[in-house]
Protein backbone atom coordinates (compact mmCIF):
# COMPACT_ATOMS: atom_id res chain seq x y z
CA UNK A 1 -18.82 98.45 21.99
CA UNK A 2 -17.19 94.53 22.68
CA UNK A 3 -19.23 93.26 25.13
CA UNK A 4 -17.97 90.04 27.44
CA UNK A 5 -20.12 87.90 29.79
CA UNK A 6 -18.37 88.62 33.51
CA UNK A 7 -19.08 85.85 35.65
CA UNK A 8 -17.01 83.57 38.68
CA UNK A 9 -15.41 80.95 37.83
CA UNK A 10 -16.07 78.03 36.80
CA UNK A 11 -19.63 78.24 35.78
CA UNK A 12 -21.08 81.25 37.67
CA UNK A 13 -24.23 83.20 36.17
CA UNK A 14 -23.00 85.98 33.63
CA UNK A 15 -23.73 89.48 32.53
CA UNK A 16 -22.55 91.69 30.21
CA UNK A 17 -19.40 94.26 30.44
CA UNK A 18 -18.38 96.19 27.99
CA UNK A 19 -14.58 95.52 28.21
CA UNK A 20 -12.33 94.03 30.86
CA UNK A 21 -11.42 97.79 32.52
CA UNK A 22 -15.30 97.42 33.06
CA UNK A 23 -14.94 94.02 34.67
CA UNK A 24 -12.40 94.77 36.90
CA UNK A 25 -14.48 98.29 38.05
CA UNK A 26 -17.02 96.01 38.62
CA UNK A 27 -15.67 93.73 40.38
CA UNK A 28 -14.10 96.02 42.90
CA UNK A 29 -17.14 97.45 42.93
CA UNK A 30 -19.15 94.57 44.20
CA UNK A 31 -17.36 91.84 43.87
CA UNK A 32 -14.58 92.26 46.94
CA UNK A 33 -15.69 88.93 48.96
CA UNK A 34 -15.63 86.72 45.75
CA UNK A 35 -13.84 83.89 44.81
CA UNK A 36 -12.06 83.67 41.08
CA UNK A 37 -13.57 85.75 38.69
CA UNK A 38 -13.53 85.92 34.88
CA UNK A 39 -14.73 87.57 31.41
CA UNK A 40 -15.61 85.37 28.97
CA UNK A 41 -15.17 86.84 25.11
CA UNK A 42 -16.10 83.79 22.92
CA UNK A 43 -13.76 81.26 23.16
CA UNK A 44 -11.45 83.38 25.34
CA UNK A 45 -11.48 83.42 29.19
CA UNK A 46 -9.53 86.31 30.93
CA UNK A 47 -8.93 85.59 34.65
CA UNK A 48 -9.30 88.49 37.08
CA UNK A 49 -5.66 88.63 39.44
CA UNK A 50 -5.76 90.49 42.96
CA UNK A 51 -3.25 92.29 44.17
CA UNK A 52 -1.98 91.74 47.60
CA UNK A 53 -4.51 93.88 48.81
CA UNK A 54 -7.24 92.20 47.84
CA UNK A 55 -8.38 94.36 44.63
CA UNK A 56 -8.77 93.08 41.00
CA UNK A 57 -5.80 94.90 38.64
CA UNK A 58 -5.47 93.09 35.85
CA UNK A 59 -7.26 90.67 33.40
CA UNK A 60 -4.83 87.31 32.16
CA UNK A 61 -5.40 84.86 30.00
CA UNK A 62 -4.31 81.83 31.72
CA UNK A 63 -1.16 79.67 30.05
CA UNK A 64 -1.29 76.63 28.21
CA UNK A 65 0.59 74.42 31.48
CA UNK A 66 -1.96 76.64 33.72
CA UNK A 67 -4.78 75.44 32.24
CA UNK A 68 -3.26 72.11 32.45
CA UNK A 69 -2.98 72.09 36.05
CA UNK A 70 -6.06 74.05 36.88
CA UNK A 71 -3.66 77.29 38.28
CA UNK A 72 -5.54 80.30 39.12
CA UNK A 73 -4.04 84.05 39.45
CA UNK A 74 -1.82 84.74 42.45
CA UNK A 75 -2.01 87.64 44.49
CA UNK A 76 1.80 87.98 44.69
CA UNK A 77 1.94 87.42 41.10
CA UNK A 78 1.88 84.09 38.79
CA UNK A 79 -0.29 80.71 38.73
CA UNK A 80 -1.17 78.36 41.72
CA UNK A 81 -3.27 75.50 43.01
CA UNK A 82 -2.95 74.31 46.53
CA UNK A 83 -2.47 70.10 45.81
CA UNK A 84 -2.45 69.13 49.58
CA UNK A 85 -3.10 70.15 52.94
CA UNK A 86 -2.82 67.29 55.22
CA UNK A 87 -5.59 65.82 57.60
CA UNK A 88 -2.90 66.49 60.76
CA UNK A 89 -3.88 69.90 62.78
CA UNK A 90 -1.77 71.73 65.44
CA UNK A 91 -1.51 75.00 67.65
CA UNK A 92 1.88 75.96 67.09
CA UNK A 93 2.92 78.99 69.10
CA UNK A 94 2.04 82.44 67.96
CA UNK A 95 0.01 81.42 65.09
CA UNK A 96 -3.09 82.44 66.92
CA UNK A 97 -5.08 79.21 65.88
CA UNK A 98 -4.70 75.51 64.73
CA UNK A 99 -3.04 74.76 61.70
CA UNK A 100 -2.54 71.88 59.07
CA UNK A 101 0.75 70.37 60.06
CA UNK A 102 1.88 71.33 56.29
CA UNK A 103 -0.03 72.09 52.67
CA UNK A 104 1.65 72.00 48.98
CA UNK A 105 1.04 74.10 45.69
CA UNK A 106 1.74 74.32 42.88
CA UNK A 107 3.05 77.25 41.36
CA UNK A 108 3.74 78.77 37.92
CA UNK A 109 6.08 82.27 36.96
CA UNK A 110 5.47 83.18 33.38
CA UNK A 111 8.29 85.41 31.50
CA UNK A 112 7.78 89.03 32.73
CA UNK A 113 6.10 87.61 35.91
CA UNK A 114 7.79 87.85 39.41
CA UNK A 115 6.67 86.61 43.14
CA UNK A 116 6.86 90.23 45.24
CA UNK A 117 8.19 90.23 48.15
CA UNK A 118 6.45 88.78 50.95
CA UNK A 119 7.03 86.41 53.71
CA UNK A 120 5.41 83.38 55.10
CA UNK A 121 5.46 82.74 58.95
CA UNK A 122 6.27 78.94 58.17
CA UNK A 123 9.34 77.11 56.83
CA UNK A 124 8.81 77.15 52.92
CA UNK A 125 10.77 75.05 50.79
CA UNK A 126 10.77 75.31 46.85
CA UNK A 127 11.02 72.20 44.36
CA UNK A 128 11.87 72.64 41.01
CA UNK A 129 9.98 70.91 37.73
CA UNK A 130 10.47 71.89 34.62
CA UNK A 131 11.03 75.09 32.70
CA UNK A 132 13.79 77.70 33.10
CA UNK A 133 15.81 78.57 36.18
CA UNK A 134 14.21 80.85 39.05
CA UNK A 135 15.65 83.12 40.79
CA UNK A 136 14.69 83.25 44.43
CA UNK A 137 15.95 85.77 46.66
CA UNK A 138 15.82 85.84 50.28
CA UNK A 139 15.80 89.16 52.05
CA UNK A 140 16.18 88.68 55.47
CA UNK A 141 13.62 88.95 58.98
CA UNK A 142 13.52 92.75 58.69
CA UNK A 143 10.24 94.49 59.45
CA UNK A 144 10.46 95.26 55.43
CA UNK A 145 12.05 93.44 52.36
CA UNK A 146 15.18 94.67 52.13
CA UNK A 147 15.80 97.59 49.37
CA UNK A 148 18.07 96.91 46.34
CA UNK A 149 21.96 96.47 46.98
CA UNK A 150 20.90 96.27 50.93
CA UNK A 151 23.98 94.04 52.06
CA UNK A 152 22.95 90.40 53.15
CA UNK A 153 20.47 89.67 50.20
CA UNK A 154 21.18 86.40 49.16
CA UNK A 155 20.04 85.02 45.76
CA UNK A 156 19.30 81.27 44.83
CA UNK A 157 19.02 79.76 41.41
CA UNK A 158 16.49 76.71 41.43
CA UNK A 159 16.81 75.15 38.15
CA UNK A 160 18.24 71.34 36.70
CA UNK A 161 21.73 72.45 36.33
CA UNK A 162 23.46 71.25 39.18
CA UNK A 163 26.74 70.95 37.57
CA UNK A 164 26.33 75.40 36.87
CA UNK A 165 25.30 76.37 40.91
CA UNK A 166 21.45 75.75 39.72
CA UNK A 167 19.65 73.74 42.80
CA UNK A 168 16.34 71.95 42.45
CA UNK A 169 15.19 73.03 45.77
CA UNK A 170 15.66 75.45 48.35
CA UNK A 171 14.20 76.56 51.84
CA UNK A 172 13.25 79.75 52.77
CA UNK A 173 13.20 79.99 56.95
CA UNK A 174 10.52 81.17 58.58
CA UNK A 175 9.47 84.57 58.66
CA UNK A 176 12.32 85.66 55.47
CA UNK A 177 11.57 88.17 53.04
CA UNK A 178 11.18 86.53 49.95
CA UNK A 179 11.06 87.59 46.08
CA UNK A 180 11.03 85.21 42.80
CA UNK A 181 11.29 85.65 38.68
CA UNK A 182 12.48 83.52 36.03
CA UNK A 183 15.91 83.94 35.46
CA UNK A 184 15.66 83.46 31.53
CA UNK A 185 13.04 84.00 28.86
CA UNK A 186 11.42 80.58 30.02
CA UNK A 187 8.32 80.17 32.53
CA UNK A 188 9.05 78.08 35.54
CA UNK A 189 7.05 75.33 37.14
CA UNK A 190 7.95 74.85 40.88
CA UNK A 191 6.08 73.49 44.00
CA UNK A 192 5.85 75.15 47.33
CA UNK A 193 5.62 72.98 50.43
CA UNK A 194 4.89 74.75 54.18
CA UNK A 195 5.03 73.66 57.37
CA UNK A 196 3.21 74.40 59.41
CA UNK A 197 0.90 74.44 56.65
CA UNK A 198 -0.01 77.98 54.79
CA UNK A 199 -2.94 80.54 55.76
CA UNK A 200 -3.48 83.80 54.51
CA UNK A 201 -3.39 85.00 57.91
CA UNK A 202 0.14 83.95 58.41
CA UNK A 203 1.12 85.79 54.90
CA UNK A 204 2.76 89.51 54.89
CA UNK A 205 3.48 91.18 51.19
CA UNK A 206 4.86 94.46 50.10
């Protein structure tokens, strides 16, 4: 039987598991309130991703620019680290409490990855790195994200080549549907800046 140490990260205390479809029974098991959690197999560390409900589903080992930047697992899917949230708080209308007047991340979409669709109560604007293209598409203020071939879904390529139609950033209005994948066989380093800045509360995914 392989046996892992399951543990949160960085340095929680351990204990054994007995495979990572044990870890992530455990974990939803009695685990729901934690932070980042992880299974440690030697000198491998698989990181525990959410889904947008809040359950563990999968087990990732976390890529090489990842690890360079300290990204942790998405809910919607890919890498992230929030980088700023300014010291400025507001009560913007309808948000139901104060907010940071904006926050920034950074955020990573490996080949095979995508962003599901989900929308963001803020303004949200996208700036591209380094990598392959993206593919962000924008689905509208429906109650839902639209379904495929629905007229009025508009797709942007973020990426370096200007010249081709690419753009290295793009905004994404308040309250729109939005979906993202890398548009080649390359991952995709981007930063996400919103204003007001981004809660959890203020987040809606399908």
């Amino acid at each position: 039987m392989l046996l892992m140490t399951f543990q949160a990260y960085p340095d929680g205390p351990g204990e054994p598991v007995a495979g990572e479809q044990e870890a992530l029974r455990v974990a939803n098991e009695r685990f729901t309130e934690s932070g980042q959690l992880v299974v440690v197999d030697g000198d491998r560390v698989g990181f525990l991703r959410r889904d947008v409900r809040g359950r563990f589903v999968a087990v990732r080992e976390r890529p090489p620019v990842a690890e360079a930047l300290g990204l942790l697992p998405h809910p919607e899917g890919g890498w992230y680290r929030e980088t700023w949230r300014t010291e400025v708080a507001l009560e913007p209308p309808g948000y139901g409490g104060p907010r940071r007047t904006a926050t920034g991340i950074y955020f990573l979409l490996q080949p095979g990855e995508e962003s599901v669709w989900h929308a963001v109560r803020s303004d949200e604007v996208w700036f591209w790195h380094r990598g392959g293209p993206l593919a962000l598409v924008l689905g509208g203020t429906g109650e839902h994200p639209p379904a495929g071939g629905t007229p009025g879904v508009e797709t942007v390529l973020l990426g370096p080549e200007v010249e081709a139609g690419q753009v290295p950033q793009a905004l994404v209005p308040a309250g729109t549907w939005q979906a993202a994948r890398p548009a080649g066989d390359a991952a995709v380093l981007v930063s996400c800046v919103v204003s007001p800045g981004f809660d959890f509360a203020d987040f809606t995914a399908r």
